[in-house]
N, C-alpha and C. Protein backbone atom coordinates (compact mmCIF):
# COMPACT_ATOMS: atom_id res chain seq x y z
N UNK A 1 -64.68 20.15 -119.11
CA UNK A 1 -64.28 19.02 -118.32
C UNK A 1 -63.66 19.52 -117.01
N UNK A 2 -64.10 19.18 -115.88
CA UNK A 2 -63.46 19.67 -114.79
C UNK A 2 -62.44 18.63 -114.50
N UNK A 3 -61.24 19.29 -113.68
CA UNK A 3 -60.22 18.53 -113.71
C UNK A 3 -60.66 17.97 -112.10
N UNK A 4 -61.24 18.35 -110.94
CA UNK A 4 -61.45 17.66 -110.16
C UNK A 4 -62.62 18.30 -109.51
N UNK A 5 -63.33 17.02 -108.55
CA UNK A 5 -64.49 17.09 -108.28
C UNK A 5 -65.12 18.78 -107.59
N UNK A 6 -65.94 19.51 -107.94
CA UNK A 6 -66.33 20.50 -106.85
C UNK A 6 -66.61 20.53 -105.11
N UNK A 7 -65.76 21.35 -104.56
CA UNK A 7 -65.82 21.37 -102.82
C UNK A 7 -67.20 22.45 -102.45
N UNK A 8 -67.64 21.96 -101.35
CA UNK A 8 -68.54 22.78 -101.23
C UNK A 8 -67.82 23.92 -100.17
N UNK A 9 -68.47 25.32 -100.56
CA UNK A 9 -67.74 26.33 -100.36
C UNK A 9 -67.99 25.90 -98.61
N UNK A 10 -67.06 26.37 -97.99
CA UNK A 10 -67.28 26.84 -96.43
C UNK A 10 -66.97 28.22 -95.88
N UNK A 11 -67.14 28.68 -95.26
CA UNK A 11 -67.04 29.86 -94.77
C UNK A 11 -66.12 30.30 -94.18
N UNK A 12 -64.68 31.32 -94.15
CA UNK A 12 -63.87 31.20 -93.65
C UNK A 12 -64.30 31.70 -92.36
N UNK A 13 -62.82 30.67 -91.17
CA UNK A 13 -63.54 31.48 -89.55
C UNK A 13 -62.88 32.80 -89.33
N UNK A 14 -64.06 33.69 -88.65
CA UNK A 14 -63.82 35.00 -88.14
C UNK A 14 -62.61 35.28 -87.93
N UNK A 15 -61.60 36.70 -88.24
CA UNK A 15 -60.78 37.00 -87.86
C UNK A 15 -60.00 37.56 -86.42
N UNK A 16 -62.10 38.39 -86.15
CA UNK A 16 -61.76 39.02 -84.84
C UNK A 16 -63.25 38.40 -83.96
N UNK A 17 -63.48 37.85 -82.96
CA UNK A 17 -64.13 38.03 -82.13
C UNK A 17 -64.64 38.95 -81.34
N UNK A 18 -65.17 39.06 -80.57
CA UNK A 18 -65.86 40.21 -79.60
C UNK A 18 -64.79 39.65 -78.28
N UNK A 19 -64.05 38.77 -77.91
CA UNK A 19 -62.99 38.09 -76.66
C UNK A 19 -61.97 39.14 -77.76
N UNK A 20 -61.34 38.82 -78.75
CA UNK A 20 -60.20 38.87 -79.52
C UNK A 20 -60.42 40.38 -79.94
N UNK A 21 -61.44 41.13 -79.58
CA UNK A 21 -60.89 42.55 -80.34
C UNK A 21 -60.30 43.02 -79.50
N UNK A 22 -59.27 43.98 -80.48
CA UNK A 22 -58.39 45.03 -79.53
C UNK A 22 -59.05 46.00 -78.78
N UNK A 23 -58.52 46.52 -77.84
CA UNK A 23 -58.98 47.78 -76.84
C UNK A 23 -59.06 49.17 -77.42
N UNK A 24 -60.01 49.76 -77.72
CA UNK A 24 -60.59 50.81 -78.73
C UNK A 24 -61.06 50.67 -79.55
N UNK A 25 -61.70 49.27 -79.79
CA UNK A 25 -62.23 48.88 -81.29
C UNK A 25 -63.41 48.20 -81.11
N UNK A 26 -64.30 48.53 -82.08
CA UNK A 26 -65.33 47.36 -81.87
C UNK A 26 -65.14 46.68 -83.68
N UNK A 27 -66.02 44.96 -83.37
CA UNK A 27 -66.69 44.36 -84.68
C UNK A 27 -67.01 45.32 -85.59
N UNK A 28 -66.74 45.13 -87.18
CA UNK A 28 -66.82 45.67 -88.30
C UNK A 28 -68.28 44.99 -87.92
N UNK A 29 -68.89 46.34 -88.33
CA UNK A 29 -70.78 46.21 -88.58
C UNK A 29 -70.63 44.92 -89.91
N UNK A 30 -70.27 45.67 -90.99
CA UNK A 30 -70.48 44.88 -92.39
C UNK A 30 -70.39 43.42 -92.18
N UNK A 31 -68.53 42.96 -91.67
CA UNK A 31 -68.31 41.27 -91.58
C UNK A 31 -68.60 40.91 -90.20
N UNK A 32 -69.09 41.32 -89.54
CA UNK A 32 -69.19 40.82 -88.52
C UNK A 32 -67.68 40.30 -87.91
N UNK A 33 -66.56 40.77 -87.75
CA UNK A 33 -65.49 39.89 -88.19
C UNK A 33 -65.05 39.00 -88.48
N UNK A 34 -65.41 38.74 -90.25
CA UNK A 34 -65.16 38.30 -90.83
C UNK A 34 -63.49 38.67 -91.67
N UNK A 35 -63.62 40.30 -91.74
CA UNK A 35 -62.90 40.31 -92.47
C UNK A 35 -62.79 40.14 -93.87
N UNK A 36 -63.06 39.27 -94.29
CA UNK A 36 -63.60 38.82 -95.71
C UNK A 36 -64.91 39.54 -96.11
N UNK A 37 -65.12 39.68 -97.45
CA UNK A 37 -66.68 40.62 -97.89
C UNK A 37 -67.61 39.10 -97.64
N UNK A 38 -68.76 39.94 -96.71
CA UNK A 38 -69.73 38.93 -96.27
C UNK A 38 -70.39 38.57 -97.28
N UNK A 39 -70.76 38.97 -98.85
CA UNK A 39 -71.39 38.60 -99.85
C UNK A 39 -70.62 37.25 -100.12
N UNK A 40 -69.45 37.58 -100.99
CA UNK A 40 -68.98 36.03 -101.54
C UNK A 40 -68.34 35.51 -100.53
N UNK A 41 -67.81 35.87 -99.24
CA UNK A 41 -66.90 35.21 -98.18
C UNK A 41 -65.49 34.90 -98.63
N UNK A 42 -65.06 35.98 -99.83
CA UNK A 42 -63.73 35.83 -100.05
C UNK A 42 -63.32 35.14 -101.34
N UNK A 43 -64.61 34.87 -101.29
CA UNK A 43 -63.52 34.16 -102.98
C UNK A 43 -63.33 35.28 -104.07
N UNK A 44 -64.31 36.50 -104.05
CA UNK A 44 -64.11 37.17 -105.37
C UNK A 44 -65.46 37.00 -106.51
N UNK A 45 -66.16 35.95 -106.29
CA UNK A 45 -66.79 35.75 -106.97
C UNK A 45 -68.28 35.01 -106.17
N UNK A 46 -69.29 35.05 -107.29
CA UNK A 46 -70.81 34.46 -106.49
C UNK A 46 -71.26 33.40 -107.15
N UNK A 47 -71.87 32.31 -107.27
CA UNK A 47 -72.12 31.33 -107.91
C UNK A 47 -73.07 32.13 -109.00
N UNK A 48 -74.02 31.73 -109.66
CA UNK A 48 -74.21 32.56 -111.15
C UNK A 48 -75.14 31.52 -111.64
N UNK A 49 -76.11 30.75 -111.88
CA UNK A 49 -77.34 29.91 -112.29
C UNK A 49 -76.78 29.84 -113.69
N UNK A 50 -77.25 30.91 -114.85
CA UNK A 50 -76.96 30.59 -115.74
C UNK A 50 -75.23 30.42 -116.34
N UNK A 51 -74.28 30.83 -115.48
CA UNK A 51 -72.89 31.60 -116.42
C UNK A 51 -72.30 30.38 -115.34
N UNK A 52 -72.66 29.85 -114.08
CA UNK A 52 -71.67 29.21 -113.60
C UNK A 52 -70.91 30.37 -112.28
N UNK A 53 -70.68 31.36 -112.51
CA UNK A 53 -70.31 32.25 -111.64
C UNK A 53 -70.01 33.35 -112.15
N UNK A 54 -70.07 34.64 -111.27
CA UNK A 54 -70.22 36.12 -111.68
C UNK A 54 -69.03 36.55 -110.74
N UNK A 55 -68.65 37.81 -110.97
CA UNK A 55 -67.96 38.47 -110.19
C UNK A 55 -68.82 39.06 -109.03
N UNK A 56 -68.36 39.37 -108.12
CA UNK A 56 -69.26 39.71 -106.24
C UNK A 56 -69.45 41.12 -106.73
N UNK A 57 -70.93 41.42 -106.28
CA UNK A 57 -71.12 42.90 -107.00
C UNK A 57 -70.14 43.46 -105.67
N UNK A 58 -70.59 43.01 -104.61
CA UNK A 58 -70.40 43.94 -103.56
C UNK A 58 -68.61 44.09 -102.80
N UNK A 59 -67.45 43.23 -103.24
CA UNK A 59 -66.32 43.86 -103.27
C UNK A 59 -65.83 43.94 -104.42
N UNK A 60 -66.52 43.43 -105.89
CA UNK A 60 -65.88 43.89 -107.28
C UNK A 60 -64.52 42.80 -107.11
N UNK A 61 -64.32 41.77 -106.62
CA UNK A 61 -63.24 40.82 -106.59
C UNK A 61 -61.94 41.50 -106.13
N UNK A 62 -62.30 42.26 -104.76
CA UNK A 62 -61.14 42.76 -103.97
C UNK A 62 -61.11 41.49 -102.57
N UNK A 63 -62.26 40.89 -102.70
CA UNK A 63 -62.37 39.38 -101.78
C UNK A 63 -62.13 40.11 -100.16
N UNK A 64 -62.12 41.41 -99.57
CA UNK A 64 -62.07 41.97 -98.35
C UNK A 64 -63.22 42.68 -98.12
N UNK A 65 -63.94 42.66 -96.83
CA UNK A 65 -65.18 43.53 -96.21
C UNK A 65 -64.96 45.37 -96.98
N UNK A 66 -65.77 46.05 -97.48
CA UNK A 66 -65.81 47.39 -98.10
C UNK A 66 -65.30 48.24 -96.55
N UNK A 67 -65.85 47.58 -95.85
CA UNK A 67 -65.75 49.24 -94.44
C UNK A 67 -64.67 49.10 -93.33
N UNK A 68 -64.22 47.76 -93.30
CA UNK A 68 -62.96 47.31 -92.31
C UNK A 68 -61.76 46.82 -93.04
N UNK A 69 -61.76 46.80 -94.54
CA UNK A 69 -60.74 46.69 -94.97
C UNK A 69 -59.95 45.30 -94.80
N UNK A 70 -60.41 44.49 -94.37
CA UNK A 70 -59.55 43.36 -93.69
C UNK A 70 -59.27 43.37 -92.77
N UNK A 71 -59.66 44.30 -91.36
CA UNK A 71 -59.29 44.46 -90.20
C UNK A 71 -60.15 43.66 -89.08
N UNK A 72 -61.42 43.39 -89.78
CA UNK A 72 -62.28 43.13 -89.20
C UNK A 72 -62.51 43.48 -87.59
N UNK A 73 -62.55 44.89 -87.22
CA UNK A 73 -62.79 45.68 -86.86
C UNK A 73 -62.25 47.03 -86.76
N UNK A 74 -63.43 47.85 -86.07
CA UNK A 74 -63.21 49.59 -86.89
C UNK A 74 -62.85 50.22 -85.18
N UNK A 75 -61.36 51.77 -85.57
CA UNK A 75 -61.85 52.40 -84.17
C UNK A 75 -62.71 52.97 -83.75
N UNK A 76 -62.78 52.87 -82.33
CA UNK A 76 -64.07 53.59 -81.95
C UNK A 76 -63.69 55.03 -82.43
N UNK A 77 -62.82 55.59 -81.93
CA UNK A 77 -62.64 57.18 -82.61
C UNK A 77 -62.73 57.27 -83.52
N UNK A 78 -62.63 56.57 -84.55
CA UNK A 78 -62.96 56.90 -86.03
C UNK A 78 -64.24 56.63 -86.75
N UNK A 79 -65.40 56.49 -85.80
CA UNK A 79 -66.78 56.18 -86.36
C UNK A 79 -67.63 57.65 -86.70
N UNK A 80 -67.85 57.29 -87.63
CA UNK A 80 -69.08 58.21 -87.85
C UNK A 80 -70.29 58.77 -86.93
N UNK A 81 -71.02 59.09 -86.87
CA UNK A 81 -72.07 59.32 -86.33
C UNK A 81 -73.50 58.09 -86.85
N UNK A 82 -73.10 58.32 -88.18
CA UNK A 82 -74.10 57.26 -89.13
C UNK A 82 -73.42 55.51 -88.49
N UNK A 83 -72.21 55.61 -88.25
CA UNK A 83 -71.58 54.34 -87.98
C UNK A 83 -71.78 54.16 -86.40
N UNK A 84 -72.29 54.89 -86.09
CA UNK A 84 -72.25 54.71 -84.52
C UNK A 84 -73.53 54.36 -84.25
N UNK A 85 -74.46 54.33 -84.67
CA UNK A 85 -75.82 53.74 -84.83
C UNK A 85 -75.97 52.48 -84.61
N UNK A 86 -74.71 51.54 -85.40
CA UNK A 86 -75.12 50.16 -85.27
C UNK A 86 -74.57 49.62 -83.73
N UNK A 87 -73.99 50.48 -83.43
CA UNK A 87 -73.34 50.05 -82.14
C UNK A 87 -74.20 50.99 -80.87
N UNK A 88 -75.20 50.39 -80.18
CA UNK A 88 -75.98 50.83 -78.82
C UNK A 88 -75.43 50.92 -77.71
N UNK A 89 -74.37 50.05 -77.46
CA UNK A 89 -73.46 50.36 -76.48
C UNK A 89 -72.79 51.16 -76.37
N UNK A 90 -72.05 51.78 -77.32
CA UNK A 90 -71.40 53.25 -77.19
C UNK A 90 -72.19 54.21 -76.74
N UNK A 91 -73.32 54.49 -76.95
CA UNK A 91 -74.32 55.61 -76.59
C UNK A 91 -74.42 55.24 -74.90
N UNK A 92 -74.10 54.55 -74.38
CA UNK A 92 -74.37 54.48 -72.81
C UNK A 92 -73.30 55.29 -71.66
């Protein structure tokens, strides 16, 4: 019996913008800044067909992006080489 009606999920808004990031940083590739893990968008969990809902494979119900941590964005000095790929503008 549910105690009240189901909301349909919405998406929480971005933490960081491309106006709003700090100076040395770019957008987390993963959330786009989101911040939140872009799979479930924070709740922890994924809707589920047969069970009703599963746990989010992809933060394991830590409900934060795997590569920005909640920062929703990464420093530029601290990118990888592999991480610097998604970003074309740095290479200029």
């Amino acid at each position: 019996m549910a105690l009240r009606e189901p909301e349909e999920f919405r998406w929480p808004e971005p933490i960081r913008t491309a106006e709003t990031v700090t100076s040395g940083h770019v957008l987390c590739y993963e959330c786009d800044g989101l911040g939140q893990c872009p799979e479930c968008g924070g709740r922890g969990w994924a809707p589920d067909e047969t069970r009703g809902r599963e746990n989010c494979r992809a933060c394991r119900r830590t409900r934060l992006c795997l590569i920005c941590r909640g920062a929703a964005q990464l420093p530029i000095s601290q990118l990888s080489s592999y991480q610097r790929g998604y970003y074309a503008e740095l290479d200029r």
